[in-house]
Protein backbone atom coordinates (compact mmCIF):
# COMPACT_ATOMS: atom_id res chain seq x y z
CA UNK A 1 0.00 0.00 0.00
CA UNK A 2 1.68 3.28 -0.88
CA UNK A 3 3.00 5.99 1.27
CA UNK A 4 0.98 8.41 1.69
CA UNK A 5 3.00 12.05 1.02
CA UNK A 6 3.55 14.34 4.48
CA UNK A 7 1.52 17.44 4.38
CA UNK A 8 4.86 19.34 5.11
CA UNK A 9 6.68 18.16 2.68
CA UNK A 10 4.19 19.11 0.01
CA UNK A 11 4.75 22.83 1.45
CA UNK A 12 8.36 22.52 0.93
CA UNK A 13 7.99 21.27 -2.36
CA UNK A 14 5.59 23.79 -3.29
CA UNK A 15 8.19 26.66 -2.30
CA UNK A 16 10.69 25.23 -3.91
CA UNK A 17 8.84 25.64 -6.88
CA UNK A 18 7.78 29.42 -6.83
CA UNK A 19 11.54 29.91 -5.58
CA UNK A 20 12.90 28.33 -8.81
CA UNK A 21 10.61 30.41 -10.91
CA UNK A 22 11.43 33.52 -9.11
CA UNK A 23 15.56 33.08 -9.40
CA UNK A 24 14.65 32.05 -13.68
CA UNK A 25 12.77 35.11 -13.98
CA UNK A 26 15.65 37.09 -12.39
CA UNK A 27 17.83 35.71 -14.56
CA UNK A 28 16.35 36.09 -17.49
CA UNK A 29 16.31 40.01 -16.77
CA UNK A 30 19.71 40.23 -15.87
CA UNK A 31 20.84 38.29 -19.46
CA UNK A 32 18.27 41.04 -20.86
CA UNK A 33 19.06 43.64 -18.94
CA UNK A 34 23.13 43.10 -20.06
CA UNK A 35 22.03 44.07 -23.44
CA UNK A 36 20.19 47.39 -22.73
CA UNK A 37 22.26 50.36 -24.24
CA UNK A 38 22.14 53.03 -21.78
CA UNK A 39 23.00 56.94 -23.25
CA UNK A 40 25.64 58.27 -20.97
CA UNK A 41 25.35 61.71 -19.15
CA UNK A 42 26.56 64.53 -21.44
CA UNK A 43 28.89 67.39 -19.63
CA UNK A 44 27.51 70.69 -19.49
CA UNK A 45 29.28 72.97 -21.04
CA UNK A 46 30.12 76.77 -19.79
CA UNK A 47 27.26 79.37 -19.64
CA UNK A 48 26.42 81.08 -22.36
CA UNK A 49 28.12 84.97 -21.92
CA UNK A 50 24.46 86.13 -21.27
CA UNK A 51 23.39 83.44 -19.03
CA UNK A 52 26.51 84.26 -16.75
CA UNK A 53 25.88 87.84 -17.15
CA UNK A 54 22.48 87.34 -15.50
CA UNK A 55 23.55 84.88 -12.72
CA UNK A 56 26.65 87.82 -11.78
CA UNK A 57 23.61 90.64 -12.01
CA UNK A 58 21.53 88.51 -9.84
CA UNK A 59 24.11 87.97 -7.14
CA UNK A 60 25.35 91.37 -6.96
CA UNK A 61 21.87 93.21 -6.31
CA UNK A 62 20.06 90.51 -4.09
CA UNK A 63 21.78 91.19 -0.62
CA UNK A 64 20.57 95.08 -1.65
CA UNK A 65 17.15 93.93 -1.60
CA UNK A 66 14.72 93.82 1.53
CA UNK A 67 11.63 91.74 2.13
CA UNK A 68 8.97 94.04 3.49
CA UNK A 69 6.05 93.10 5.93
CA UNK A 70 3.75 95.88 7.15
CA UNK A 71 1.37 95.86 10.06
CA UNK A 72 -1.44 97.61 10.96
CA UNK A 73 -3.20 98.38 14.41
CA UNK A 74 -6.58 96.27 14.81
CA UNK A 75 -9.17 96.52 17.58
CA UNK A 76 -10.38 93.81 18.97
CA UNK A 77 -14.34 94.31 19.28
CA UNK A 78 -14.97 92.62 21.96
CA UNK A 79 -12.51 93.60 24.65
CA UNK A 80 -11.35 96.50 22.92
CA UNK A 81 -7.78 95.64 23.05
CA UNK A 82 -5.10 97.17 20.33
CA UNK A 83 -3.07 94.66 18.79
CA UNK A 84 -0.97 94.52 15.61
CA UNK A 85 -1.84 92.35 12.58
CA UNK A 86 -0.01 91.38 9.12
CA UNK A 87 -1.50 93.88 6.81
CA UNK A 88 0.39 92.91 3.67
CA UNK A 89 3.87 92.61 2.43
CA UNK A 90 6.34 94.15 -0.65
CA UNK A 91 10.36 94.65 -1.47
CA UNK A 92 12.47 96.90 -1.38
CA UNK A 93 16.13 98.11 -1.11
CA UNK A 94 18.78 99.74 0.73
CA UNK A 95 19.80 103.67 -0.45
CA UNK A 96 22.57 103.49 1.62
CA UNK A 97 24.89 102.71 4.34
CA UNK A 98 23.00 104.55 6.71
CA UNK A 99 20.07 102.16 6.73
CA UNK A 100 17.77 103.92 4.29
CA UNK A 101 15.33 101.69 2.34
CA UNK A 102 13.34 102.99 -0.47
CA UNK A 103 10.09 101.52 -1.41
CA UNK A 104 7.02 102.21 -2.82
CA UNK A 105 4.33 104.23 -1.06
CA UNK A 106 1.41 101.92 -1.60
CA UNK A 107 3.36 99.80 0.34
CA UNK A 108 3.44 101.37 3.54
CA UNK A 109 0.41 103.02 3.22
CA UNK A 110 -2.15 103.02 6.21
CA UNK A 111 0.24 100.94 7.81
CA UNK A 112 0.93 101.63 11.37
CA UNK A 113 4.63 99.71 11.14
CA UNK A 114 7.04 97.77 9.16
CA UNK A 115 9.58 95.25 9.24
CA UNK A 116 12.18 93.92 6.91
CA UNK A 117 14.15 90.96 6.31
CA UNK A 118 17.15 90.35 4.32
CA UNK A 119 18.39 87.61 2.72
CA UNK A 120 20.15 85.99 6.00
CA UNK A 121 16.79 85.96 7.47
CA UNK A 122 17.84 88.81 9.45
CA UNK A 123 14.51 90.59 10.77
CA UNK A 124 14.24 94.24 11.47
CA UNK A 125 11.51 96.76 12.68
CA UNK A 126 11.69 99.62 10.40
CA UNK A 127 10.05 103.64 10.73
CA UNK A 128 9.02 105.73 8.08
CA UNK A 129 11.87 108.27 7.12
CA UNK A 130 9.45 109.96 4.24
CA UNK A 131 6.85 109.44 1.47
CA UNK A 132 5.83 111.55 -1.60
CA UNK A 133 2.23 109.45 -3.01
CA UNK A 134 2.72 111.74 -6.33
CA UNK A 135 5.89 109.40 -7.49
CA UNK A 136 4.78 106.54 -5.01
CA UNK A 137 8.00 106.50 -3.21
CA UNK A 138 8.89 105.83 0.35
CA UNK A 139 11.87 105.61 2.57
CA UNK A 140 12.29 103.72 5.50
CA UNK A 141 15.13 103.32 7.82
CA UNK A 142 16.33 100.13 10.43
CA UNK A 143 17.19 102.20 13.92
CA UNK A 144 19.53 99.41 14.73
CA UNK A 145 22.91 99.52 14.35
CA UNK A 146 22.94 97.15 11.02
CA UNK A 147 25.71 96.44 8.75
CA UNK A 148 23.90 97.38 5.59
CA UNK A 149 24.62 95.55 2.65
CA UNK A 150 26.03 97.81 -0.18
CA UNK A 151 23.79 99.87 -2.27
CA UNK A 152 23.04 99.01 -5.88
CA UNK A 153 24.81 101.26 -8.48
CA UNK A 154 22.80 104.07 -9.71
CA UNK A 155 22.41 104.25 -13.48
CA UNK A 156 20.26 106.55 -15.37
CA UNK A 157 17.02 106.83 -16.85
CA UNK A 158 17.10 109.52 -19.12
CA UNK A 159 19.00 107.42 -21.90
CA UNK A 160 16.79 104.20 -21.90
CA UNK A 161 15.77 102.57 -24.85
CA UNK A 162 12.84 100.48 -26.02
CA UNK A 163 14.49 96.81 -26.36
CA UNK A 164 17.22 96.95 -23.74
CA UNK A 165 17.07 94.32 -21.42
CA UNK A 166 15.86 94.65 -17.91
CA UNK A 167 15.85 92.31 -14.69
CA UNK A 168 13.37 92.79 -12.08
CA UNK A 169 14.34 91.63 -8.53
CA UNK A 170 11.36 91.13 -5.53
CA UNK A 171 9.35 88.65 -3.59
CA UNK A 172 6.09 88.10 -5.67
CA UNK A 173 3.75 86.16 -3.72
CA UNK A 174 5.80 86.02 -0.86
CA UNK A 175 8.28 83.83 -2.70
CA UNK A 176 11.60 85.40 -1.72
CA UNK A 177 13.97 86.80 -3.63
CA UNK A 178 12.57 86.01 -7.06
CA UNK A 179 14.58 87.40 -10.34
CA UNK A 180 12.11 87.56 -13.59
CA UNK A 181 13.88 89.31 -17.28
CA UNK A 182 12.37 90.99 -19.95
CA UNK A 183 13.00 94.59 -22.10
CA UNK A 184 11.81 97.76 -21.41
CA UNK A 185 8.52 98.00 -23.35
CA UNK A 186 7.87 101.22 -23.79
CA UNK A 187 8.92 104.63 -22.03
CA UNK A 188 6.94 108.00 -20.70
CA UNK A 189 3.73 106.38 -19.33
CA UNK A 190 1.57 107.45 -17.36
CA UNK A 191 -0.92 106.02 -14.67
CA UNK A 192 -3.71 106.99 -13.08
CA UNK A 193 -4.53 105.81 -9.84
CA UNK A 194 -7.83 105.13 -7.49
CA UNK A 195 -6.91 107.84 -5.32
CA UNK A 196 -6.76 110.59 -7.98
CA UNK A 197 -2.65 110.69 -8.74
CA UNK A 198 -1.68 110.61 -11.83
CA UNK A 199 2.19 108.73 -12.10
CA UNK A 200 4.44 110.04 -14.85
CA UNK A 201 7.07 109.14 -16.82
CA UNK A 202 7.30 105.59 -15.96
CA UNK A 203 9.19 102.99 -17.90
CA UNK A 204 6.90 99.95 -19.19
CA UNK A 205 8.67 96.90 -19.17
CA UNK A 206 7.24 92.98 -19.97
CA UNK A 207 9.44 91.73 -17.01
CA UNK A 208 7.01 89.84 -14.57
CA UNK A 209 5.92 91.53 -11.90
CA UNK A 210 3.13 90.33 -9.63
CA UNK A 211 1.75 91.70 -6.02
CA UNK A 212 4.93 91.90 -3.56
CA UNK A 213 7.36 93.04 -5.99
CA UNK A 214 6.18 95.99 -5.87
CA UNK A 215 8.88 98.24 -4.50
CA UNK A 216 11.82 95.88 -5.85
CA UNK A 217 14.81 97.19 -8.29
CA UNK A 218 14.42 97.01 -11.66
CA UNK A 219 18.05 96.85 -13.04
CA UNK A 220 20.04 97.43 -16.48
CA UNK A 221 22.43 93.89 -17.61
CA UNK A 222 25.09 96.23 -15.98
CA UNK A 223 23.38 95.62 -12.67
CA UNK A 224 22.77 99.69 -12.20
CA UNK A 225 19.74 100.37 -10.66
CA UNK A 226 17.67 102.20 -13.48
CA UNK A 227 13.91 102.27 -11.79
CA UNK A 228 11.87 100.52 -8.60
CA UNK A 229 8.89 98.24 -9.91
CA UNK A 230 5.63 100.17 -9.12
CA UNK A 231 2.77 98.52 -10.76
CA UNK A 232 1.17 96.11 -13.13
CA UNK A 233 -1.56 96.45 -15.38
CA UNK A 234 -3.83 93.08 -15.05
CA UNK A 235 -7.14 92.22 -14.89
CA UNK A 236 -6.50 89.28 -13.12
CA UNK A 237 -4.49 90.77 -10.33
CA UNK A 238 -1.74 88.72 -11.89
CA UNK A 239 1.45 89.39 -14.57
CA UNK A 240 -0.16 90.23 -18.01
CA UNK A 241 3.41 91.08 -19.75
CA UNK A 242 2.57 94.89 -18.49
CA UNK A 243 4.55 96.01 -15.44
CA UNK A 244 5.54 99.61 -14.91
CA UNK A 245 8.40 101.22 -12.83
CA UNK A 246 9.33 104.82 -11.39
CA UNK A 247 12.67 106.08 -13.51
CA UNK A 248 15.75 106.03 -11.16
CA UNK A 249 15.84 109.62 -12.44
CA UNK A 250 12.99 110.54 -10.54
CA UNK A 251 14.07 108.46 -7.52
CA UNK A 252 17.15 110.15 -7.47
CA UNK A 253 15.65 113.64 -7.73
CA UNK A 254 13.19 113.12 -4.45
CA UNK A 255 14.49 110.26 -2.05
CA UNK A 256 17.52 112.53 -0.97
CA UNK A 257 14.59 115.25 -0.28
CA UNK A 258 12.84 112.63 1.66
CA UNK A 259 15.67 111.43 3.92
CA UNK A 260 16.19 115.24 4.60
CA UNK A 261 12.63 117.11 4.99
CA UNK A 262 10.53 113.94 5.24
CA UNK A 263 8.25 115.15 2.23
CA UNK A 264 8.67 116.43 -1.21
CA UNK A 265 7.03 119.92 -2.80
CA UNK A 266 6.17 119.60 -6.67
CA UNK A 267 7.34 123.20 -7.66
CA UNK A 268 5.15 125.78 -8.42
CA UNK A 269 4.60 128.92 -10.04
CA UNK A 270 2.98 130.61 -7.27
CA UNK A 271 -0.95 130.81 -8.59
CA UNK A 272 -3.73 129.11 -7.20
CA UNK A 273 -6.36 127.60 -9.04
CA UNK A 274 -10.06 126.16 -8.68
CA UNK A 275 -11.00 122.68 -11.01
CA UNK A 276 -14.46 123.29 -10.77
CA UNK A 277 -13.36 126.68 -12.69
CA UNK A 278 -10.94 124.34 -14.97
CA UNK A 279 -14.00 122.21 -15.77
CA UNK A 280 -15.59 125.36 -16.30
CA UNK A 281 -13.41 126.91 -18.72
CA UNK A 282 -13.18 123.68 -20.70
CA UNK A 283 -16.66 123.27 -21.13
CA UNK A 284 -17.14 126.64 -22.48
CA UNK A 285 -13.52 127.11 -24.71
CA UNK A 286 -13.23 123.82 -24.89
CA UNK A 287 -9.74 124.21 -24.01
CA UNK A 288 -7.95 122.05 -21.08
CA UNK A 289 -5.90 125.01 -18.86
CA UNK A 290 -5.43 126.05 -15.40
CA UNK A 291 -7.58 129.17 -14.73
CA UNK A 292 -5.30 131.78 -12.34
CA UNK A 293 -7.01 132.57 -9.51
CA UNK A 294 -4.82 134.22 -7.43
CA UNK A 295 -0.99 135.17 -8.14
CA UNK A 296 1.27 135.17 -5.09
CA UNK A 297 4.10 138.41 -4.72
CA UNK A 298 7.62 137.94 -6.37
CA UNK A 299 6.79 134.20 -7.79
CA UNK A 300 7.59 133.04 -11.30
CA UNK A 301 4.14 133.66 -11.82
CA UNK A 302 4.30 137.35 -11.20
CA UNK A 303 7.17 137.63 -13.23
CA UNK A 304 5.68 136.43 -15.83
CA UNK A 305 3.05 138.75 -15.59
CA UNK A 306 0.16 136.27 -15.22
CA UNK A 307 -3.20 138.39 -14.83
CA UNK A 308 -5.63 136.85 -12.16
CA UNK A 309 -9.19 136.43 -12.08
CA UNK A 310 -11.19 139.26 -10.34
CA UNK A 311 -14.88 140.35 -9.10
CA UNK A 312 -15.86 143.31 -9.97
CA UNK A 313 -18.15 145.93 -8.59
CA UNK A 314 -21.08 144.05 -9.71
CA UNK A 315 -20.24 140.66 -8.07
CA UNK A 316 -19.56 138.69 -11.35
CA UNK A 317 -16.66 136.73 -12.21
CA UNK A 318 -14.29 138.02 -14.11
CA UNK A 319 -12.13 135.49 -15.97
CA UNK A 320 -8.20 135.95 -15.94
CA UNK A 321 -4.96 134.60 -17.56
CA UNK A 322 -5.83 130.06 -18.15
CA UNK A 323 -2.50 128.81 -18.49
CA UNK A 324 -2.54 125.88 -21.31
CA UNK A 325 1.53 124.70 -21.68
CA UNK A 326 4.75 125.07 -19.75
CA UNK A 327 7.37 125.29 -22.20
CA UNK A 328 4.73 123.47 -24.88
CA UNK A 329 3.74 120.72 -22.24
CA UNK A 330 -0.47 120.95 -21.96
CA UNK A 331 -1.14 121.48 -18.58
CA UNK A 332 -4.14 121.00 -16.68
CA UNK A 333 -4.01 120.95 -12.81
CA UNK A 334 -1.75 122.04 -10.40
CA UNK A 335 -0.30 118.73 -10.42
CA UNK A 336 0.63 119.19 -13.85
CA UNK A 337 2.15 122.45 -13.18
CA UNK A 338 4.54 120.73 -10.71
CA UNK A 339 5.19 117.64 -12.76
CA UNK A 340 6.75 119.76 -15.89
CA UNK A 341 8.32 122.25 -13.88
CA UNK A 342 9.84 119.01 -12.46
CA UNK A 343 10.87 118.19 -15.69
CA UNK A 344 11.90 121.11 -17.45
CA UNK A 345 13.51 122.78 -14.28
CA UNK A 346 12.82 126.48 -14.49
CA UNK A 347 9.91 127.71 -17.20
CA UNK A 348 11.13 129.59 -19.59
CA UNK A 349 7.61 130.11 -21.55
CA UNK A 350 3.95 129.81 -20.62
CA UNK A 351 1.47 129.58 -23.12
CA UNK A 352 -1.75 130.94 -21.94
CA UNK A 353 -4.83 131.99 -22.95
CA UNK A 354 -6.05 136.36 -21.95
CA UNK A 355 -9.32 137.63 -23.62
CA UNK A 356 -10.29 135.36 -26.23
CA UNK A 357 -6.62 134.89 -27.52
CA UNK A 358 -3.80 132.46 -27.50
CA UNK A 359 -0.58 134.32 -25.94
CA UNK A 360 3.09 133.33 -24.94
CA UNK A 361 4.74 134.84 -22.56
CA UNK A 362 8.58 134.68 -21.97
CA UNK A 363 10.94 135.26 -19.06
């Protein structure tokens, strides 16, 4: 009668077999895997003399730029306690060794404090040095006794050219330290903002900008400082290849006058005006101008002879002197009175319009 097998050895046997199929199947991909051809890792070669030129731009200006958080003072309703909250963040950069950071306005504005960080993760509280919302600049300054990094070389603005390149240098998003290319797009724009200001003379650039660079450097490939990243123009709140910066020209002209007085004066000529009687005047001439209301002693405008408006004995309103140009730029507020005396320095003709007629006068 035969044997019958042990249960056991049946579950030997039976692992012996899935062991032997798993060692043939291994084998067979090692025979196969013998004859793959693998491509071998190519060596890069050097950068590109552009490529490097970015990288060395990059390196030079970051430790120049600041990280910017501000906060403002919240209530709390129910025990009526002050505290300080996150209110939003930006960029910026140092001026100079003294501390001084220049960013934008909107930046700071309606915030009750600041703080910066730099790229050690070095964390500051910062104070408000000065602010002028007509260019949208700001300067702040650390109180400690930091060792500033060095400044970023000032280039200029007044010899820019459509098609150069351009690097823009922030934290969009809150991602630190971010560097995005592109040219300069176009140059002499303007913007208007919510609050009323018009910005001037900006430089357009297609270098992405998005919400928290605002207040970064926008640099030339020499890795001068040739304008600080202001705004962008998207209806998405995102980059749309439209981003706008204040000309290092102009931030040359008024941070020094900020670091000094605290504020900066658009110059004048000494008149005062009304809109509603600017509104007026274009309505009826159909002329844009600044009607003179008033002409203050020994100002330009008195030596130009600018005739005010008056009231005479019967009560009615007597139209003076509506200045239309400053040395042939239209002008149409008070604003724009300061804005091309700004440019132009000192007028040296007004083109106005005196009883019906179109007159220029000269110094």
């Amino acid at each position: 009668m035969p044997r019958r097998i042990n249960g056991v050895l049946l579950v030997y046997l039976f692992i012996g077999l899935l062991a032997a199929f798993w060692l043939g199947s291994r084998w067979q991909d090692w025979l196969s895997h013998r004859e793959l051809d693998y491509r071998p890792i190519v060596p890069r070669s050097e950068l590109g003399a552009e490529e490097q030129n970015t990288i060395e731009v990059f390196l030079r200006a970051r430790g120049s730029v600041v990280f910017i958080t501000t906060l403002s003072q919240v209530v709390n309703p129910w025990n009526r306690s002050v505290f300080e909250a996150p209110a939003g963040t930006g960029s910026g950069f140092f001026w100079d060794a003294k501390g001084h950071i220049v960013t934008n306005y909107h930046v700071i504005q309606r915030a009750s404090a600041a703080q910066i960080r730099l790229t050690d993760d070095r964390t500051y509280s910062a104070s408000l040095v000065g602010a002028s919302p007509e260019h949208d600049l700001a300067v702040l300054r650390v109180q400690s006794s930091l060792d500033a990094p060095a400044p970023i070389p000032l280039g200029s603005s007044g010899d820019l050219r459509v098609g150069q390149k351009v690097y823009a240098i922030g934290n969009p998003f809150g991602l630190d330290y971010t560097l995005t290319t592109g040219i300069i797009s176009a140059l002499d724009r303007s913007l208007s903002e919510e609050t009323g200001q018009t910005i001037r003379d900006l430089i357009q650039t297609d270098a992405a900008i998005n919400p928290g660079n605002s207040g970064g450097p926008l640099l030339d490939s020499a890795g001068r400082l040739i304008g600080i990243n202001t705004a962008i123009y998207s209806p998405s709140g995102a980059s749309a290849g439209i981003g706008f910066a204040v000309p290092v020209d102009t931030i040359a002209r008024v941070v020094p006058r900020l670091i000094r007085d605290g504020s900066y004066r658009l110059p004048d000529l000494g008149l005062t005006t009304d809109q509603r009687v600017n509104k007026w005047f274009a309505s009826r001439f159909e002329r844009q101008g600044v009607a003179v209301l008033s002409v203050s002693p020994d100002s330009p405008a008195a030596l130009f002879g600018l005739i005010p408006a008056r009231i005479d004995s019967n009560q009615s309103f007597i139209l003076g002197d509506v200045l239309l140009a400053i040395d042939e730029t239209p002008v149409k507020s008070l604003m724009d009175i300061g804005h091309a005396l700004e440019s132009h320095g000192k007028a040296q003709t007004l083109t106005i319009f005196r009883r019906g007629e179109i007159v220029e006068l000269s110094r």
